[in-house]
Protein backbone atom coordinates (compact mmCIF):
# COMPACT_ATOMS: atom_id res chain seq x y z
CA UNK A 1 -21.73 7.70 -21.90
CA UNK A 2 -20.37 10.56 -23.09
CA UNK A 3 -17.33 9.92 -26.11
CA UNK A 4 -14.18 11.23 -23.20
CA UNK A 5 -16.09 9.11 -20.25
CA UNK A 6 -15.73 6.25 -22.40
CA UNK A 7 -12.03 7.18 -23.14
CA UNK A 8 -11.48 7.36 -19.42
CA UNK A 9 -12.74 4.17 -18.64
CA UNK A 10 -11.63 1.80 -21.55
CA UNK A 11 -8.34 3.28 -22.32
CA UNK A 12 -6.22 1.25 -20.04
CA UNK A 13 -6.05 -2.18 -18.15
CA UNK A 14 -5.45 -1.52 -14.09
CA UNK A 15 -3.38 -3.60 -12.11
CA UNK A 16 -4.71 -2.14 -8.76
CA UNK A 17 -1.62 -2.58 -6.67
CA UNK A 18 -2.93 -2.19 -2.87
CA UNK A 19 -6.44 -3.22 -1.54
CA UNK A 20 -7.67 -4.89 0.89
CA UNK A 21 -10.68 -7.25 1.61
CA UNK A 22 -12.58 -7.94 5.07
CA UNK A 23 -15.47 -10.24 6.38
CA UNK A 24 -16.86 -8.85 9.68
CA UNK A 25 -20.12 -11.04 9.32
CA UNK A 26 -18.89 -14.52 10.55
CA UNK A 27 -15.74 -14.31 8.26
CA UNK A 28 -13.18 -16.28 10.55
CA UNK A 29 -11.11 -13.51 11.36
CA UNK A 30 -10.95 -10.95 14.05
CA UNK A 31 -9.89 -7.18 12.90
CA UNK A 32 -9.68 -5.31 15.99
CA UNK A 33 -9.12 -1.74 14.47
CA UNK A 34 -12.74 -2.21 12.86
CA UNK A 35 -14.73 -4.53 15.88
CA UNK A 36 -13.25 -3.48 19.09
CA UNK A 37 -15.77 -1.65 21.00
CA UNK A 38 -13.21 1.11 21.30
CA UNK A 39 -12.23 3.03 18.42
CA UNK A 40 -8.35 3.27 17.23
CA UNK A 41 -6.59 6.26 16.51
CA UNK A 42 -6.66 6.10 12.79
CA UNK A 43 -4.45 8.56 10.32
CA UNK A 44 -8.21 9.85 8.41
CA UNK A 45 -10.08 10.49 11.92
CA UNK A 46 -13.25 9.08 11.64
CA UNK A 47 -13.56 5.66 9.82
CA UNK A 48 -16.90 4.43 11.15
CA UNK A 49 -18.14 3.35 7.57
CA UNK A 50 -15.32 1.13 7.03
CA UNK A 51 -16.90 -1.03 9.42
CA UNK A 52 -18.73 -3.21 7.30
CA UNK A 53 -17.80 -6.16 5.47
CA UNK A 54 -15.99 -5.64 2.37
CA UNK A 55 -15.75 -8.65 -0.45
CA UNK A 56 -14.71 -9.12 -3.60
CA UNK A 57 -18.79 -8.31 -5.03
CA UNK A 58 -18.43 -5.36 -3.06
CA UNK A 59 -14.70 -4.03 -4.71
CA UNK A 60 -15.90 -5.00 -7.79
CA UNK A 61 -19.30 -2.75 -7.62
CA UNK A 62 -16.86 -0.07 -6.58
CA UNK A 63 -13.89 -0.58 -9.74
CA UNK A 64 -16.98 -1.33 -12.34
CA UNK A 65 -15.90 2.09 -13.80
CA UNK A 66 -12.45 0.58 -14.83
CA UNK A 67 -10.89 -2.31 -16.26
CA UNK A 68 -9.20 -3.64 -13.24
CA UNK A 69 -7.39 -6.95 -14.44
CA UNK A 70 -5.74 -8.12 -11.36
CA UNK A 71 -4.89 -7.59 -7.78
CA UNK A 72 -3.05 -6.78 -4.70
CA UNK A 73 -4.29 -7.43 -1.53
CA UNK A 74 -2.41 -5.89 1.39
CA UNK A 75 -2.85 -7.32 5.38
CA UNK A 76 -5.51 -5.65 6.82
CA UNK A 77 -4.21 -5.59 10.49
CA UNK A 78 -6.46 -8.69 11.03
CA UNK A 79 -5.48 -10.17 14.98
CA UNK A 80 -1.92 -10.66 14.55
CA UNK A 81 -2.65 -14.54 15.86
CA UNK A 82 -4.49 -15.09 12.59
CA UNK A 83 -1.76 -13.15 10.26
CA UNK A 84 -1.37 -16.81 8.80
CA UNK A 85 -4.81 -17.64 8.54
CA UNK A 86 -5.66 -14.27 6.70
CA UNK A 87 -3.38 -15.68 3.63
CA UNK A 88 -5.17 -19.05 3.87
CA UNK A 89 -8.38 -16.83 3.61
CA UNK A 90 -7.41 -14.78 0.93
CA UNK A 91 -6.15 -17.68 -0.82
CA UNK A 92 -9.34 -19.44 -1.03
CA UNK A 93 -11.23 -16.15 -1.85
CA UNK A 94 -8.77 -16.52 -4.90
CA UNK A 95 -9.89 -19.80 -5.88
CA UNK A 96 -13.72 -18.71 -5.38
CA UNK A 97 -13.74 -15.08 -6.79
CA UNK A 98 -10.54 -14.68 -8.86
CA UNK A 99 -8.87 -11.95 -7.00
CA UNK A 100 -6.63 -11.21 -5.38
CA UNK A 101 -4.04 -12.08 -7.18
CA UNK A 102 -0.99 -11.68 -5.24
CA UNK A 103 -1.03 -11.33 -1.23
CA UNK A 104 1.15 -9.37 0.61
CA UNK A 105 1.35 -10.88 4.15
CA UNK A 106 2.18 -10.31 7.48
CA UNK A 107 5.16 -11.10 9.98
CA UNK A 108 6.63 -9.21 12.57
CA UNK A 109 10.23 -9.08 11.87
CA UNK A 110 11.43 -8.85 15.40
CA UNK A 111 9.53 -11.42 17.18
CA UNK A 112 10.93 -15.34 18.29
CA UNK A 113 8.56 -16.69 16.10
CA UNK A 114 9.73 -14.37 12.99
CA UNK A 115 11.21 -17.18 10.75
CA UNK A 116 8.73 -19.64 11.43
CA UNK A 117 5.74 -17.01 10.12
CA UNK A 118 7.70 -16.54 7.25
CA UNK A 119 8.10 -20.10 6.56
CA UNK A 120 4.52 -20.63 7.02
CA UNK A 121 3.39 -17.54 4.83
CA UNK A 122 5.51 -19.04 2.09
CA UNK A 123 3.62 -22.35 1.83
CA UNK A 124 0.94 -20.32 0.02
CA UNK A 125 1.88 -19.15 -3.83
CA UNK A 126 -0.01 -16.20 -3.94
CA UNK A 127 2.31 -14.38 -1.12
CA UNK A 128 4.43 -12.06 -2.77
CA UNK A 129 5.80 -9.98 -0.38
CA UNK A 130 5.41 -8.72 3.65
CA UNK A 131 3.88 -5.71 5.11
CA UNK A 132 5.34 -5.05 8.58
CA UNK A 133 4.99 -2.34 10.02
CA UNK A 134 7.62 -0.47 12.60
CA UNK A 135 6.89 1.41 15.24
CA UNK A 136 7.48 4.91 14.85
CA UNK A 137 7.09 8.25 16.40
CA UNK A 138 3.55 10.05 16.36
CA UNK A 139 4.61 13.53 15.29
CA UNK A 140 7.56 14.97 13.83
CA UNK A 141 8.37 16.25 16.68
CA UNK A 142 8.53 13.42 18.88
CA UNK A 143 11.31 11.22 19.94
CA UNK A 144 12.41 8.61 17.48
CA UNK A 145 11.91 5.17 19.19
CA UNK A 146 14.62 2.70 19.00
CA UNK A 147 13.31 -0.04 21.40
CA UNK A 148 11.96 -3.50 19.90
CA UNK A 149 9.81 -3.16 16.86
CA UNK A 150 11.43 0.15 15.96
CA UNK A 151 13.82 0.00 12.66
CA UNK A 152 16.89 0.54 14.76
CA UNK A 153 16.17 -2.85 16.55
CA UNK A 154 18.65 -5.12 15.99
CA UNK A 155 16.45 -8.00 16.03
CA UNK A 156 13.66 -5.77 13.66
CA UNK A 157 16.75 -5.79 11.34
CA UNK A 158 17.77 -9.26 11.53
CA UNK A 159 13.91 -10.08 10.45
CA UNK A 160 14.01 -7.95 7.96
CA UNK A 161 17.05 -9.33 6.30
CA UNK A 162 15.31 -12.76 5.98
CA UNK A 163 13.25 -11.46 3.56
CA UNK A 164 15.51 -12.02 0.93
CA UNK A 165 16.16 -15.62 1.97
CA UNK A 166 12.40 -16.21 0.82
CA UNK A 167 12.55 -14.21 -1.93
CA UNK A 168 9.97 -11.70 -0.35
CA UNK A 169 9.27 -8.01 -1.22
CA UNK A 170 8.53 -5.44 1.38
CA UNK A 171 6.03 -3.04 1.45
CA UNK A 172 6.76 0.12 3.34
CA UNK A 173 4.42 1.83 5.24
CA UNK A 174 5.88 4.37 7.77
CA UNK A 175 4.70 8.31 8.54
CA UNK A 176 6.87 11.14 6.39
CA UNK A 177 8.94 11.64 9.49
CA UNK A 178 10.70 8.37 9.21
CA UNK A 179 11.18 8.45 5.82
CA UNK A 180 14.72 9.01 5.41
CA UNK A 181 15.18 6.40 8.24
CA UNK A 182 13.54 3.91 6.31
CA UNK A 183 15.59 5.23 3.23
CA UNK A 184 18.81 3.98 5.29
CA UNK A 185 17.39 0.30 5.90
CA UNK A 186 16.41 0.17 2.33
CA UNK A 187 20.08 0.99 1.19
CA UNK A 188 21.92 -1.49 3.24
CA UNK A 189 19.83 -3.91 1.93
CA UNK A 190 19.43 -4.01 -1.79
CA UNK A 191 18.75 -7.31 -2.55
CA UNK A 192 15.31 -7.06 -0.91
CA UNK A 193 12.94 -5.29 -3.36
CA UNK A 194 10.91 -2.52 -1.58
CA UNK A 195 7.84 -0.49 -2.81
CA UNK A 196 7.00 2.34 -0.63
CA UNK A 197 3.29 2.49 0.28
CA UNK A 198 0.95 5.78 -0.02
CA UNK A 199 3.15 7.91 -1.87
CA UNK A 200 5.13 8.32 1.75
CA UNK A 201 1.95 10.03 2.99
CA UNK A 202 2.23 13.74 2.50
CA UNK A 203 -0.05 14.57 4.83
CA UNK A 204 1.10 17.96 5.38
CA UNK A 205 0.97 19.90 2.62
CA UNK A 206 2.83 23.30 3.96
CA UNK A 207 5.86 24.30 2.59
CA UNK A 208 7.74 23.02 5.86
CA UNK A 209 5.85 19.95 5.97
CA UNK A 210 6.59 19.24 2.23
CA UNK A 211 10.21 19.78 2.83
CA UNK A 212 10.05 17.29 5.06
CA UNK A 213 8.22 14.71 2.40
CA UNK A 214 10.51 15.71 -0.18
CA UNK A 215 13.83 15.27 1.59
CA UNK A 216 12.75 11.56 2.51
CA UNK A 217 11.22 10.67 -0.93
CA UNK A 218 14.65 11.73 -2.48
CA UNK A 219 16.74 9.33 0.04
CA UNK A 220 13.85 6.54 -0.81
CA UNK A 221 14.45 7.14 -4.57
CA UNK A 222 18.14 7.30 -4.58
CA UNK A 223 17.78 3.13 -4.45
CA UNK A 224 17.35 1.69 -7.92
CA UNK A 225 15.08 -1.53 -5.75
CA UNK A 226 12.12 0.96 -3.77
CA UNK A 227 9.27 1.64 -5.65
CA UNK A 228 6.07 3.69 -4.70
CA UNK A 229 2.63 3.18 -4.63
CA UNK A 230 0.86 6.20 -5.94
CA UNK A 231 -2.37 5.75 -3.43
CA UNK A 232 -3.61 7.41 -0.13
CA UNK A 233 -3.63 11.14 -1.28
CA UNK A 234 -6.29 11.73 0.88
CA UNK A 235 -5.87 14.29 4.07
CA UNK A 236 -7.27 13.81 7.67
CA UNK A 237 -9.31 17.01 6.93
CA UNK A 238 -10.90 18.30 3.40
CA UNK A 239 -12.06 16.35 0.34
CA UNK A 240 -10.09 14.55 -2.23
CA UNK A 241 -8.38 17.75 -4.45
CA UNK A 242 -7.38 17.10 -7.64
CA UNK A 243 -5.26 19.83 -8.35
CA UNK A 244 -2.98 19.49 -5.54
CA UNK A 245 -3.05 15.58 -5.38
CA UNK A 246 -1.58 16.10 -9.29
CA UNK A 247 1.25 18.13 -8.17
CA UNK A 248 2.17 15.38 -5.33
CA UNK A 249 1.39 12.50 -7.92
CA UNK A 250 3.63 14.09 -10.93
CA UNK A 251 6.43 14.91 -8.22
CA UNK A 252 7.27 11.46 -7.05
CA UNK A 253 6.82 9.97 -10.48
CA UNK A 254 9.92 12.22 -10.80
CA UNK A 255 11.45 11.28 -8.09
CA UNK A 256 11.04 7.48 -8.84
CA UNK A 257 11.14 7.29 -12.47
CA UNK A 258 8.10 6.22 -14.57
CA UNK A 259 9.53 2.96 -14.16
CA UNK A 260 9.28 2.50 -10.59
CA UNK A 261 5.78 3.84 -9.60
CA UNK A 262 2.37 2.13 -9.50
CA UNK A 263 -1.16 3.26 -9.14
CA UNK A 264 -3.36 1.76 -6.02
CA UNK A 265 -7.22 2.32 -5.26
CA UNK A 266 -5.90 1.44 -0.98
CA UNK A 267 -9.97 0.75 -1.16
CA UNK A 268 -11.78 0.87 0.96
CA UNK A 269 -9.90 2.61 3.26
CA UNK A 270 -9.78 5.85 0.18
CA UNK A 271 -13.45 5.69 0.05
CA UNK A 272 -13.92 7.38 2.71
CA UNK A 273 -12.33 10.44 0.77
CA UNK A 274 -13.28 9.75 -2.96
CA UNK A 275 -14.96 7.28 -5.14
CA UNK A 276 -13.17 4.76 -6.78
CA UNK A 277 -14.46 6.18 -10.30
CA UNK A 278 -13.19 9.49 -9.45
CA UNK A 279 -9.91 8.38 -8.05
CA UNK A 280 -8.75 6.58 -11.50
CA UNK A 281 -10.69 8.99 -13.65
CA UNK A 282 -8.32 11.82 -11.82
CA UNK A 283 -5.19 9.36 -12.00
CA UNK A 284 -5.64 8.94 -15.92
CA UNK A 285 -6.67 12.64 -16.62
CA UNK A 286 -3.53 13.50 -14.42
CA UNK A 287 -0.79 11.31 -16.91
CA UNK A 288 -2.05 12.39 -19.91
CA UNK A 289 1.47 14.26 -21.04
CA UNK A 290 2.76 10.75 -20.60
CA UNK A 291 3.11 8.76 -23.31
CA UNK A 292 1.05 5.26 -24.12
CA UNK A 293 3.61 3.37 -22.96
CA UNK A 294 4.52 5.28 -19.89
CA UNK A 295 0.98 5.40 -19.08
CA UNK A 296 1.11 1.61 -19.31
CA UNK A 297 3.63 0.93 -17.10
CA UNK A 298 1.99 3.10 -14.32
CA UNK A 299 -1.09 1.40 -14.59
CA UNK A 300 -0.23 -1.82 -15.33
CA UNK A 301 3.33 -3.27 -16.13
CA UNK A 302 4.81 -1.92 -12.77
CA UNK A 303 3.05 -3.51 -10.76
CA UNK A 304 2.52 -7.12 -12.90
CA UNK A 305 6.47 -7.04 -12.70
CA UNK A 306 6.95 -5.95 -9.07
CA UNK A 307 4.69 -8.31 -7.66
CA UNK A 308 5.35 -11.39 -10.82
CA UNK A 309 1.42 -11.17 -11.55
């Protein structure tokens, strides 16, 4: 190994912030984005080789190029009748393997039932936070829902707020679009930690379409609780790019603060755009004008503090 591959790769302990994990061969749960006959519209077109099982041996295998030290697994759209038993599953692939380390969980916010899921996702330690998604409009252009599910719901919002009774985080995951929408939610609610998944998915990388990104990122940022996940640079079409993914990356560090940002793999789901050697190699070549300690917190003290690793 050459003397700045082994800089690369021993320079900094990774707290990999958003993963996720999957049995398809007898595992007890049912993921019907990967097994339904039927494909799903999915945001990187075709995802056929994500259906496969996907284990701790196997994320290991993939991260042996870095020294990840701990964690985050994110829901993984499992049938939402098992969003329950997926925790008690990752939980015991915890006590077997040693990761993951912290869980972020599913409930819908605006079902009856959105309490008691909450309660029951609570009973295990290792739940940190919820993922929930809204519903939301397909294409910029669309009409913005506001029926059930949607984050203008009053019963979406009254789930929401009881995230704070439980001490929950929330992980954000919404298209660029809604952005600013989701900026509002997050102000009128600031005692509920939020950390903004896939660097707000900049898919369109125009001028227009980065307007768009920018304008949301900024109302996201303007709330001293929302964080961001630095993951999920990759585009429907074209290869992982460096160069530009840099310019996004350095942006919303920016935006955020050094403070406030964390790196995620999102693997397996970013494999199907770039290795997970490349992906950290790139995110460590990319903050090298930062200093040690900066470079620390991205990689490491963000996310052991945002998600009490």
């Amino acid at each position: 190994m050459s003397d700045e591959a082994s800089r690369v790769k021993e320079d900094l302990p990774v707290v990999d912030a958003h993963h996720h994990l999957w049995d398809l061969d007898g595992g007890p749960l049912y993921y019907p984005w990967l097994q339904d006959a039927e494909p799903h519209a999915f945001f990187l077109g075709d995802y056929a080789a994500l259906k496969r099982s996907y284990l701790p041996e196997d994320y290991r295998r993939d991260a042996a190029h870095h020294r990840i030290v701990k964690t985050v697994h994110v829901e993984a759209e499992c049938a939402r009748n098992q969003q329950v038993e997926e925790t008690r599953w990752l939980s015991e692939m915890n006590a077997k393997s040693g990761m993951p380390n912290a869980i972020v969980a599913h409930a819908w916010f605006h079902s009856p039932d959105a309490e008691e899921i909450l309660v029951r996702q609570a009973e295990y330690p290792l739940v940190r936070g919820i993922r929930s998604k809204p519903v939301t409009a397909a294409a910029p252009s669309a009409a913005r829902p506001d029926g059930p599910g949607s984050m203008q719901d009053p019963k979406w919002r009254a789930g929401y707020r009881l995230l704070a009774r439980f001490g929950f985080s929330w992980d954000l995951r919404v298209p660029t679009w809604h952005l600013e929408e989701a900026a509002a939610v997050v102000r009128a609610n600031p005692d509920i930690p939020v950390v903004l998944n896939h660097t707000g998915f900049p898919w369109d990388r125009s001028a227009e379409g980065l307007a768009l990104w920018r304008r949301g990122m900024r109302a996201l940022a303007e709330n001293a609780h929302c964080h961001c996940k630095l993951s999920c640079l990759c585009l429907r079409a074209g290869a992982w790019d460096t160069a530009d993914n840099r310019h996004i990356m350095l942006e919303t560090i920016e935006l955020f603060g050094v403070e406030r940002c964390m790196f995620a793999s999102n693997f397996p789901v970013d494999g199907l755009r770039v290795s997970f050697a490349q992906m950290f190699d790139d995110f460590k070549r990319m903050t090298e004008g930062f200093s040690p300690g900066e470079r620390r917190l991205l990689f490491h003290d963000n996310a052991t503090r945002f998600y009490r690793l």
